[in-house]
N, C-alpha and C. Protein backbone atom coordinates (compact mmCIF):
# COMPACT_ATOMS: atom_id res chain seq x y z
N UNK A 1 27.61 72.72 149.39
CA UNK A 1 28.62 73.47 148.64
C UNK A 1 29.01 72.68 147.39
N UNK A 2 28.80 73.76 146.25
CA UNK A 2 29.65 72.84 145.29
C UNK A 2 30.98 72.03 145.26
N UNK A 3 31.18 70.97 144.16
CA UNK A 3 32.48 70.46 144.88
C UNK A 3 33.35 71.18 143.50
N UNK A 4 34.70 71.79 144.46
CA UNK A 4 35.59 72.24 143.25
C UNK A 4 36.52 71.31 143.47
N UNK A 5 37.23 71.57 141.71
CA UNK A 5 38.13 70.57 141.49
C UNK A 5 39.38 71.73 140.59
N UNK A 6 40.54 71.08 140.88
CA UNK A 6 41.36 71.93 140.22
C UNK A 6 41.96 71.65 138.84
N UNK A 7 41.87 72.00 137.89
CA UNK A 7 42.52 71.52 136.62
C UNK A 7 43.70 71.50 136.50
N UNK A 8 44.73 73.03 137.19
CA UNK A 8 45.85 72.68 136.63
C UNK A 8 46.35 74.48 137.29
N UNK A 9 47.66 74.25 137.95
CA UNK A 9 48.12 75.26 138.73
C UNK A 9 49.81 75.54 138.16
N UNK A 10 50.18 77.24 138.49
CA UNK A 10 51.38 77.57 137.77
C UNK A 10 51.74 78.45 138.94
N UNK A 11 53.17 78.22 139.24
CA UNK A 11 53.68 79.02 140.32
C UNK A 11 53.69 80.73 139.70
N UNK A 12 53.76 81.68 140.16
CA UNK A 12 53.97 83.22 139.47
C UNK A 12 54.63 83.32 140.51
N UNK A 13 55.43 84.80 140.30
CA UNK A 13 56.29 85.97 140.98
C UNK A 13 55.58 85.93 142.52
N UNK A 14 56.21 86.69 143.35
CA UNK A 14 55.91 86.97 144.71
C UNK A 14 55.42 85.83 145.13
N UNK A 15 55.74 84.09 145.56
CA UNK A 15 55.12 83.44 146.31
C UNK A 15 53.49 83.25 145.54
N UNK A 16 53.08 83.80 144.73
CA UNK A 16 51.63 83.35 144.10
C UNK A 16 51.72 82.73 142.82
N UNK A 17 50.50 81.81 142.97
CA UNK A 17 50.27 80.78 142.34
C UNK A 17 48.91 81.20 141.46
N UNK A 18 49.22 80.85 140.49
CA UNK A 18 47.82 80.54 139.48
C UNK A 18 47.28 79.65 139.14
N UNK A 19 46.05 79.58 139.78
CA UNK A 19 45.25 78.21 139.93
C UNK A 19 43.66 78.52 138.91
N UNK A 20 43.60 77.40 138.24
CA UNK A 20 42.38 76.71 137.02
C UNK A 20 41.37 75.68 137.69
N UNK A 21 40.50 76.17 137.70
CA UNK A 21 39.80 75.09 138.49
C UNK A 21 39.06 74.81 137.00
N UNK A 22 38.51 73.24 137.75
CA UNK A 22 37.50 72.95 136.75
C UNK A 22 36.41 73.57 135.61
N UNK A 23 35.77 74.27 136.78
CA UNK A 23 34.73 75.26 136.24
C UNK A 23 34.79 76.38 135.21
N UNK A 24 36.60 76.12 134.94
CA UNK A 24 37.08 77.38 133.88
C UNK A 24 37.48 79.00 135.02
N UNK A 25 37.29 79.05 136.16
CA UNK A 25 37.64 80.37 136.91
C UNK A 25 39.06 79.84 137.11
N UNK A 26 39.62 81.23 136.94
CA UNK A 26 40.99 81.18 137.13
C UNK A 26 41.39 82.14 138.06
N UNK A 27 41.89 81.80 139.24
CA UNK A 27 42.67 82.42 140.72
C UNK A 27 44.09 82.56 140.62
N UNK A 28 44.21 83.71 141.50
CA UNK A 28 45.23 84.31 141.95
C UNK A 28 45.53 83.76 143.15
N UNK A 29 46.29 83.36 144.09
CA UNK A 29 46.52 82.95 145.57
C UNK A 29 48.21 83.07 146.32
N UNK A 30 48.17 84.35 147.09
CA UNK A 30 49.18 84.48 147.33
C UNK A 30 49.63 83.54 148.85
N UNK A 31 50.59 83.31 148.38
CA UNK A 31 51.10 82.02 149.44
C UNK A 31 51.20 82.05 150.60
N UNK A 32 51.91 83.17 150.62
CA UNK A 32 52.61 83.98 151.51
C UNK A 32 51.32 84.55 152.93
N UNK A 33 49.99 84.53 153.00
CA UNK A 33 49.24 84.32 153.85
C UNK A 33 49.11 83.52 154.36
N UNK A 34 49.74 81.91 154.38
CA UNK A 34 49.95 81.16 155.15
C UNK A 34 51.20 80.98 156.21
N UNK A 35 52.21 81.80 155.68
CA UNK A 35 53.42 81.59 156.42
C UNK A 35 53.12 82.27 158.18
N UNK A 36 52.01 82.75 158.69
CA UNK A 36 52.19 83.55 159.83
C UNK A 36 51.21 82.01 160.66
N UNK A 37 50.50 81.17 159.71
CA UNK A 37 49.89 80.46 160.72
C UNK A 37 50.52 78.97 160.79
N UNK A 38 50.93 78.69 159.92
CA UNK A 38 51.89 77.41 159.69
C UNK A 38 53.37 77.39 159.42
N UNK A 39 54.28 77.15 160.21
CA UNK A 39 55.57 77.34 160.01
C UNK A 39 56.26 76.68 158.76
N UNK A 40 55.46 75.65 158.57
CA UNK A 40 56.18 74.79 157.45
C UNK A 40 55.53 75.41 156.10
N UNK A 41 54.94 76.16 156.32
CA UNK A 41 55.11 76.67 154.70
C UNK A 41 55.67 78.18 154.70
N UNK A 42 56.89 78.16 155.32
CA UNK A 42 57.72 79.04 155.11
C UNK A 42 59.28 78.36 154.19
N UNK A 43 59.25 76.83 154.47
CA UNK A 43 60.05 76.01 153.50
C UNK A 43 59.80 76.47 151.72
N UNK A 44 58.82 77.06 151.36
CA UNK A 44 58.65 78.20 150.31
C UNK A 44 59.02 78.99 149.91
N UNK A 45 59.68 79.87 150.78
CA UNK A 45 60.39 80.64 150.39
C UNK A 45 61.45 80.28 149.30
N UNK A 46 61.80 78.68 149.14
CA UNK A 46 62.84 78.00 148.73
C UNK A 46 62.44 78.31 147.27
N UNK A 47 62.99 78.86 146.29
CA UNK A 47 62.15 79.03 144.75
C UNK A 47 62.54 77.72 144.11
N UNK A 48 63.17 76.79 144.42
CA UNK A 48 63.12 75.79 143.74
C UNK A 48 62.58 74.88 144.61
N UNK A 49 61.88 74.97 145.58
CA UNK A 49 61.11 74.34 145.78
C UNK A 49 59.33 74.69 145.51
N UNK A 50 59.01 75.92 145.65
CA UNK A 50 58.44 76.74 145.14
C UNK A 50 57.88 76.28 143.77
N UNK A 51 58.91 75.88 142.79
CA UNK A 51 58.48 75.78 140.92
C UNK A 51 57.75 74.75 141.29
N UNK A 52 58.09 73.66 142.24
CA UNK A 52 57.64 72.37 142.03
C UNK A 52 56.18 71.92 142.16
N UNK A 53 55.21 72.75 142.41
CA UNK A 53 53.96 73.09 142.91
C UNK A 53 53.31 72.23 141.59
N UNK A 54 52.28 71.50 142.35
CA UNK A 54 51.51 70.52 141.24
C UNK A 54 49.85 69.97 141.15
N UNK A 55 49.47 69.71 140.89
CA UNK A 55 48.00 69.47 140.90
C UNK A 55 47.94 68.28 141.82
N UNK A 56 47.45 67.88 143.35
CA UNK A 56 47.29 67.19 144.07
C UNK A 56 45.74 65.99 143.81
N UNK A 57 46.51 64.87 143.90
CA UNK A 57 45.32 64.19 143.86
C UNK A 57 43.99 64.32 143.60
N UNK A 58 43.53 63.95 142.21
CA UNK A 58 42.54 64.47 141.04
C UNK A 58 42.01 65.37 141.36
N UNK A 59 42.39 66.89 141.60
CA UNK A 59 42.31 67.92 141.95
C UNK A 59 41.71 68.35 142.98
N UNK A 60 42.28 67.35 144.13
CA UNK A 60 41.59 68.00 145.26
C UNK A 60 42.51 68.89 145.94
N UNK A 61 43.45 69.71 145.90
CA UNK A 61 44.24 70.57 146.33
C UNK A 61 45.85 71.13 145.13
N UNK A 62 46.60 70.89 145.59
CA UNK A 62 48.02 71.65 144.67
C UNK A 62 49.16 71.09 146.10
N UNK A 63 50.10 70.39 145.82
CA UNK A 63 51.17 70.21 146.45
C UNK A 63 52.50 70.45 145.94
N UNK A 64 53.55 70.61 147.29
CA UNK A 64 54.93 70.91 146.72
C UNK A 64 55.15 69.57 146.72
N UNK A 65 55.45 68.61 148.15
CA UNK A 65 55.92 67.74 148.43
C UNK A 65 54.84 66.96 149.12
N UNK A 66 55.25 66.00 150.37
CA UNK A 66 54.24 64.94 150.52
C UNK A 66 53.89 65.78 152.36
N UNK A 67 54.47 67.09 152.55
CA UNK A 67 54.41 67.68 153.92
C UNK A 67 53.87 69.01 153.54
N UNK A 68 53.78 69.59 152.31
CA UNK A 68 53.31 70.50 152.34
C UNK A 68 52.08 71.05 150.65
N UNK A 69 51.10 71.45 151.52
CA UNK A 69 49.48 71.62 150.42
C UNK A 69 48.98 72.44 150.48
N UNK A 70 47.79 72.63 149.96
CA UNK A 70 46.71 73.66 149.73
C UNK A 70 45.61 73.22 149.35
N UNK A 71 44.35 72.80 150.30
CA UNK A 71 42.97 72.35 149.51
C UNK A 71 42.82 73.15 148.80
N UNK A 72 41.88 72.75 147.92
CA UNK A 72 41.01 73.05 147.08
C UNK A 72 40.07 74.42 147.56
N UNK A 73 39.42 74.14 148.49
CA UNK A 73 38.51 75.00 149.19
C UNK A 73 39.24 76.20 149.79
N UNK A 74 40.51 76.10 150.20
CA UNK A 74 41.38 77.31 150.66
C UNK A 74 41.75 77.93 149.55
N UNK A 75 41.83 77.68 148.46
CA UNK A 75 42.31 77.93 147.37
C UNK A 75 41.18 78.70 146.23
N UNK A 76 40.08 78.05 146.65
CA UNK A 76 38.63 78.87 146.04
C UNK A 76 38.55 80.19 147.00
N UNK A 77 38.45 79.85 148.00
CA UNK A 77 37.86 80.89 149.63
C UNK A 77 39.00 82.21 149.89
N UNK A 78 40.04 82.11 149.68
CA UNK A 78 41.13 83.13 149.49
C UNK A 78 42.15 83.27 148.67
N UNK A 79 41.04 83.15 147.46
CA UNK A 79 42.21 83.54 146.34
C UNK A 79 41.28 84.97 145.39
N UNK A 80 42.41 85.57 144.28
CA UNK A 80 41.58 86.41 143.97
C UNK A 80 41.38 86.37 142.54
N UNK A 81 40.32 87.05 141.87
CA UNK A 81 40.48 86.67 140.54
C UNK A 81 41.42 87.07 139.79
N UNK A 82 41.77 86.36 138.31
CA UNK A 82 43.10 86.38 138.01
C UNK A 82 42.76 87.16 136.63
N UNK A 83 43.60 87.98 135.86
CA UNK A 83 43.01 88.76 134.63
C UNK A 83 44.42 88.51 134.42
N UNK A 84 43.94 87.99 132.91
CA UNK A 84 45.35 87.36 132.11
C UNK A 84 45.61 88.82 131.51
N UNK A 85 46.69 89.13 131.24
CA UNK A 85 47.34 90.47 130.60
C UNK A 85 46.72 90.14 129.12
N UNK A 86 46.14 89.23 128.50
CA UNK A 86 45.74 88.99 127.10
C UNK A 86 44.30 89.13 127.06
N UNK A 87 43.79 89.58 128.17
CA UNK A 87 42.19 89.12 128.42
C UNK A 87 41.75 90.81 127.44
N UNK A 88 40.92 90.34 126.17
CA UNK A 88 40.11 91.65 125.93
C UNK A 88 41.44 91.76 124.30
N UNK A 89 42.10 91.48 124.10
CA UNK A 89 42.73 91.19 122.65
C UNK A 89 42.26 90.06 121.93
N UNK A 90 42.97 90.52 120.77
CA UNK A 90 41.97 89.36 119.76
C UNK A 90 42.71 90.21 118.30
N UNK A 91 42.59 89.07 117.50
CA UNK A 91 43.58 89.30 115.86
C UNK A 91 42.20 90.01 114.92
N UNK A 92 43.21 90.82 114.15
CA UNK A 92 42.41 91.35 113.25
C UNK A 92 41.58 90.16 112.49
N UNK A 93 41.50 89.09 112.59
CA UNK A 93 40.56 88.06 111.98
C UNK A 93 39.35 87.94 112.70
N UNK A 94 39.44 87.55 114.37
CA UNK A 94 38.49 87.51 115.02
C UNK A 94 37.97 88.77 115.06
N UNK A 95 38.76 89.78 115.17
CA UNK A 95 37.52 91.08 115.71
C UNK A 95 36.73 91.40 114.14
N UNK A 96 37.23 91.42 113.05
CA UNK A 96 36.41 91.21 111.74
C UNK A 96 35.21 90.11 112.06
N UNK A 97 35.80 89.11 112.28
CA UNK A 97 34.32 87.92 112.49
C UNK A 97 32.97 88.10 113.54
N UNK A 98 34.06 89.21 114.69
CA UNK A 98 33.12 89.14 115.49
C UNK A 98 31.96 90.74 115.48
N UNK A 99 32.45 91.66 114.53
CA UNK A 99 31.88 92.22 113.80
C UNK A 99 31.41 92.77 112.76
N UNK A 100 31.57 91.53 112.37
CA UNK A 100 31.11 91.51 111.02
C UNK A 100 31.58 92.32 109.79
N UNK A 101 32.68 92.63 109.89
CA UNK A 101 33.44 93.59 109.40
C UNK A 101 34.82 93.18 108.41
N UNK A 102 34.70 93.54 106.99
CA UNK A 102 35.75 93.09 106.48
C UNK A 102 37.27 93.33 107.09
N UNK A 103 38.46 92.48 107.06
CA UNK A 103 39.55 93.23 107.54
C UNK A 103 40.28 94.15 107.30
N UNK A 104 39.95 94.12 105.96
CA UNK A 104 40.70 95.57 105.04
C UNK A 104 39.76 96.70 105.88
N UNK A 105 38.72 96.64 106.32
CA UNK A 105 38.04 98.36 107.17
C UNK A 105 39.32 97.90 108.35
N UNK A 106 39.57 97.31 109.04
CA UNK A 106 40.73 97.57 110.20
C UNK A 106 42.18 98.22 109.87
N UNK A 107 42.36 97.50 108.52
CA UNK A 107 43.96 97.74 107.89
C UNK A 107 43.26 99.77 107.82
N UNK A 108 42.36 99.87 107.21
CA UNK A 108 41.98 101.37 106.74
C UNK A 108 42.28 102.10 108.48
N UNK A 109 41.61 101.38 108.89
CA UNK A 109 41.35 102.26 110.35
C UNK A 109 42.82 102.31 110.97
N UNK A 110 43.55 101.45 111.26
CA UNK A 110 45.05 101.45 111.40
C UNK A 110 46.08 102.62 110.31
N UNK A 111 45.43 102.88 108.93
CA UNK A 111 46.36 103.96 107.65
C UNK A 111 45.66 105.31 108.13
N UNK A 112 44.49 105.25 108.87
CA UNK A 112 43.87 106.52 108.75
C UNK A 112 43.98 107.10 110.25
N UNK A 113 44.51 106.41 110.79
CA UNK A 113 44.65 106.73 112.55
C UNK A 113 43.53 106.50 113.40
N UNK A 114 42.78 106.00 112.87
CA UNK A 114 41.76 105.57 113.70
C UNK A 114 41.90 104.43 114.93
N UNK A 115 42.96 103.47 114.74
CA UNK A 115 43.26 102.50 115.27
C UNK A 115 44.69 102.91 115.28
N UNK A 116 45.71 103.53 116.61
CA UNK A 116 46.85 103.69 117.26
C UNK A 116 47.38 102.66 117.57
N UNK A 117 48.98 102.30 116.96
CA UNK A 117 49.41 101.31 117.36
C UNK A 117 50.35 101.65 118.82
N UNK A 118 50.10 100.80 119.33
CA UNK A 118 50.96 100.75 121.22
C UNK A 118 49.62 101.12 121.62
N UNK A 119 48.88 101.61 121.39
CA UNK A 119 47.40 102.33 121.75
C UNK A 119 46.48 100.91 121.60
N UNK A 120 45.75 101.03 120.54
CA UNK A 120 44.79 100.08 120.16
C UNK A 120 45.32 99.05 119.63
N UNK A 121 46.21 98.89 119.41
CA UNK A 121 47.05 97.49 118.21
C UNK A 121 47.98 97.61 118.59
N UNK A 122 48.33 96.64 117.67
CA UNK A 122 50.20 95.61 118.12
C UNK A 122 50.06 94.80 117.30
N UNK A 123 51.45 94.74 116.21
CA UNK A 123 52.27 93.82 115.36
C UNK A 123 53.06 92.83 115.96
N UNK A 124 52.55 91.98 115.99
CA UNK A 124 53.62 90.81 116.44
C UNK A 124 53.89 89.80 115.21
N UNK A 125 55.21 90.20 114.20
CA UNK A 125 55.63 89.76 113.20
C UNK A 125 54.88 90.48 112.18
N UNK A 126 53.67 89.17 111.49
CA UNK A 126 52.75 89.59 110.82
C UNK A 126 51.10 89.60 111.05
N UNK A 127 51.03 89.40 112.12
CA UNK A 127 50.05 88.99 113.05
C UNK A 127 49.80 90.55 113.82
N UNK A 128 48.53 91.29 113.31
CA UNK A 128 48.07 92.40 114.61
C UNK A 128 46.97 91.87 114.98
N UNK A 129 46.97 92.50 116.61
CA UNK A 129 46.08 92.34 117.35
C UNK A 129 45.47 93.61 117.59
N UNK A 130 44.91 93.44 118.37
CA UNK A 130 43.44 94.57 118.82
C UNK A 130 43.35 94.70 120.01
N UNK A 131 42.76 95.58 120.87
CA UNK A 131 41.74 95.48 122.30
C UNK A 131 40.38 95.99 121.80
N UNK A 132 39.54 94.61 122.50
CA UNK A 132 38.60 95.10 122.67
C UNK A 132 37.44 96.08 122.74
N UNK A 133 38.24 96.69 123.38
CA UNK A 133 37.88 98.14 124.34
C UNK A 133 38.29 99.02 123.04
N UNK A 134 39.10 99.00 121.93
CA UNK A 134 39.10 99.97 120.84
C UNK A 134 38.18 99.55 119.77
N UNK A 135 38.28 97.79 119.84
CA UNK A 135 36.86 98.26 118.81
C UNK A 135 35.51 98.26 119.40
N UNK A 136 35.61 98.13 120.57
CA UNK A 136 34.00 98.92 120.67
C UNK A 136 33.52 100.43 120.69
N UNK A 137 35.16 101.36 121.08
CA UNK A 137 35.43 102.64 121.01
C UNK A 137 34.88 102.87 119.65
N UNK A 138 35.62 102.07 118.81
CA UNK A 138 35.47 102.94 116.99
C UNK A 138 34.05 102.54 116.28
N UNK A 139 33.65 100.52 116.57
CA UNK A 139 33.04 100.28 115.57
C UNK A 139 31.51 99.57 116.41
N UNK A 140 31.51 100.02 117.80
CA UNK A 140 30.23 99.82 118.28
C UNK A 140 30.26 98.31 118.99
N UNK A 141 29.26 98.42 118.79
CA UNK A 141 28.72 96.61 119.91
C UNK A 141 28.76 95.81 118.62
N UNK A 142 29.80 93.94 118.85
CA UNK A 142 29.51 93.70 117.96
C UNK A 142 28.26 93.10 117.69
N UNK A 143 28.23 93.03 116.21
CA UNK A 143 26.81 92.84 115.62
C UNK A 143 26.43 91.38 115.43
C-alpha cells in the first residue's frame, strides 16, 4: 500500500474535518462515525475542543489532544471526496489565457448577455469571475 501522509487538516461544520494529504487529494471525513465504536471520541462533541484538531506527527494521522486521533489510513479509507465551492471558477484573466481569447470578447459577452451574472459570473469588487462550465457552454474546449 502506498504510504499516505497528511499535509494539513481544517475542522468544518457537522463534526467534519477537511483533510490534504500529501498527494494533493483533498477529503471530507465525518467524525461523527466514530462516536458509536469508541466512547472517547464523543469528548468532540466539545466545539472547542473540536477547533483544536491538528496535523499529528509528520503526518501520520490528525489529533485533538494526546488521548484522542485519527490515522492516516482511516482517514484515506472513510473519508469522501471534498469539492471546494470554488472548484471550476477562474478570473476573466485566466479563462482569456486559457482560451486564448482576448478579455474584452468576455466584457462583450457579459454587455451582450451572453455571460449572466449570478448565472455565469460574479463581481467581486473589481475582479469577475467565471465558471467553467459557462465558458465551455459559450466558447468551446479550451484551445
Amino acid at each position: 500500500m502506498e504510504k499516505i501522509k497528511i499535509k494539513a487538516v481544517y475542522p468544518a461544520n457537522d463534526l467534519n474535518i477537511i483533510v490534504v494529504f500529501a498527494n494533493g487529494i483533498i477529503k471530507r471525513y465525518d467524525v461523527k462515525q466514530l462516536f458509536s465504536q469508541f466512547d472517547w471520541y464523543q469528548e468532540l462533541n466539545n466545539p472547542d475542543l473540536f477547533q483544536l484538531v491538528k496535523v499529528d506527527c509528520g503526518g501520520c494521522g490528525v489529533a485533538w489532544n494526546e488521548d484522542i486521533d485519527i490515522s492516516e489510513y482511516e482517514l484515506w479509507e472513510n473519508s469522501e471526496p471534498y469539492i471546494s465551492p470554488f472548484e471550476g471558477l477562474m478570473s476573466f484573466a485566466e479563462a482569456a489565457e486559457r482560451w486564448h481569447i482576448d478579455d474584452s470578447t468576455l466584457r462583450k459577452a457579459v454587455s451582450n448577455g451572453r455571460l449572466v451574472e449570478n448565472i455565469d459570473i460574479k463581481k467581486f469588487g473589481k475582479q469577475w469571475v467565471v465558471t467553467e462550465k459557462s465558458m465551455h457552454n459559450i466558447f468551446g474546449e479550451p484551445k
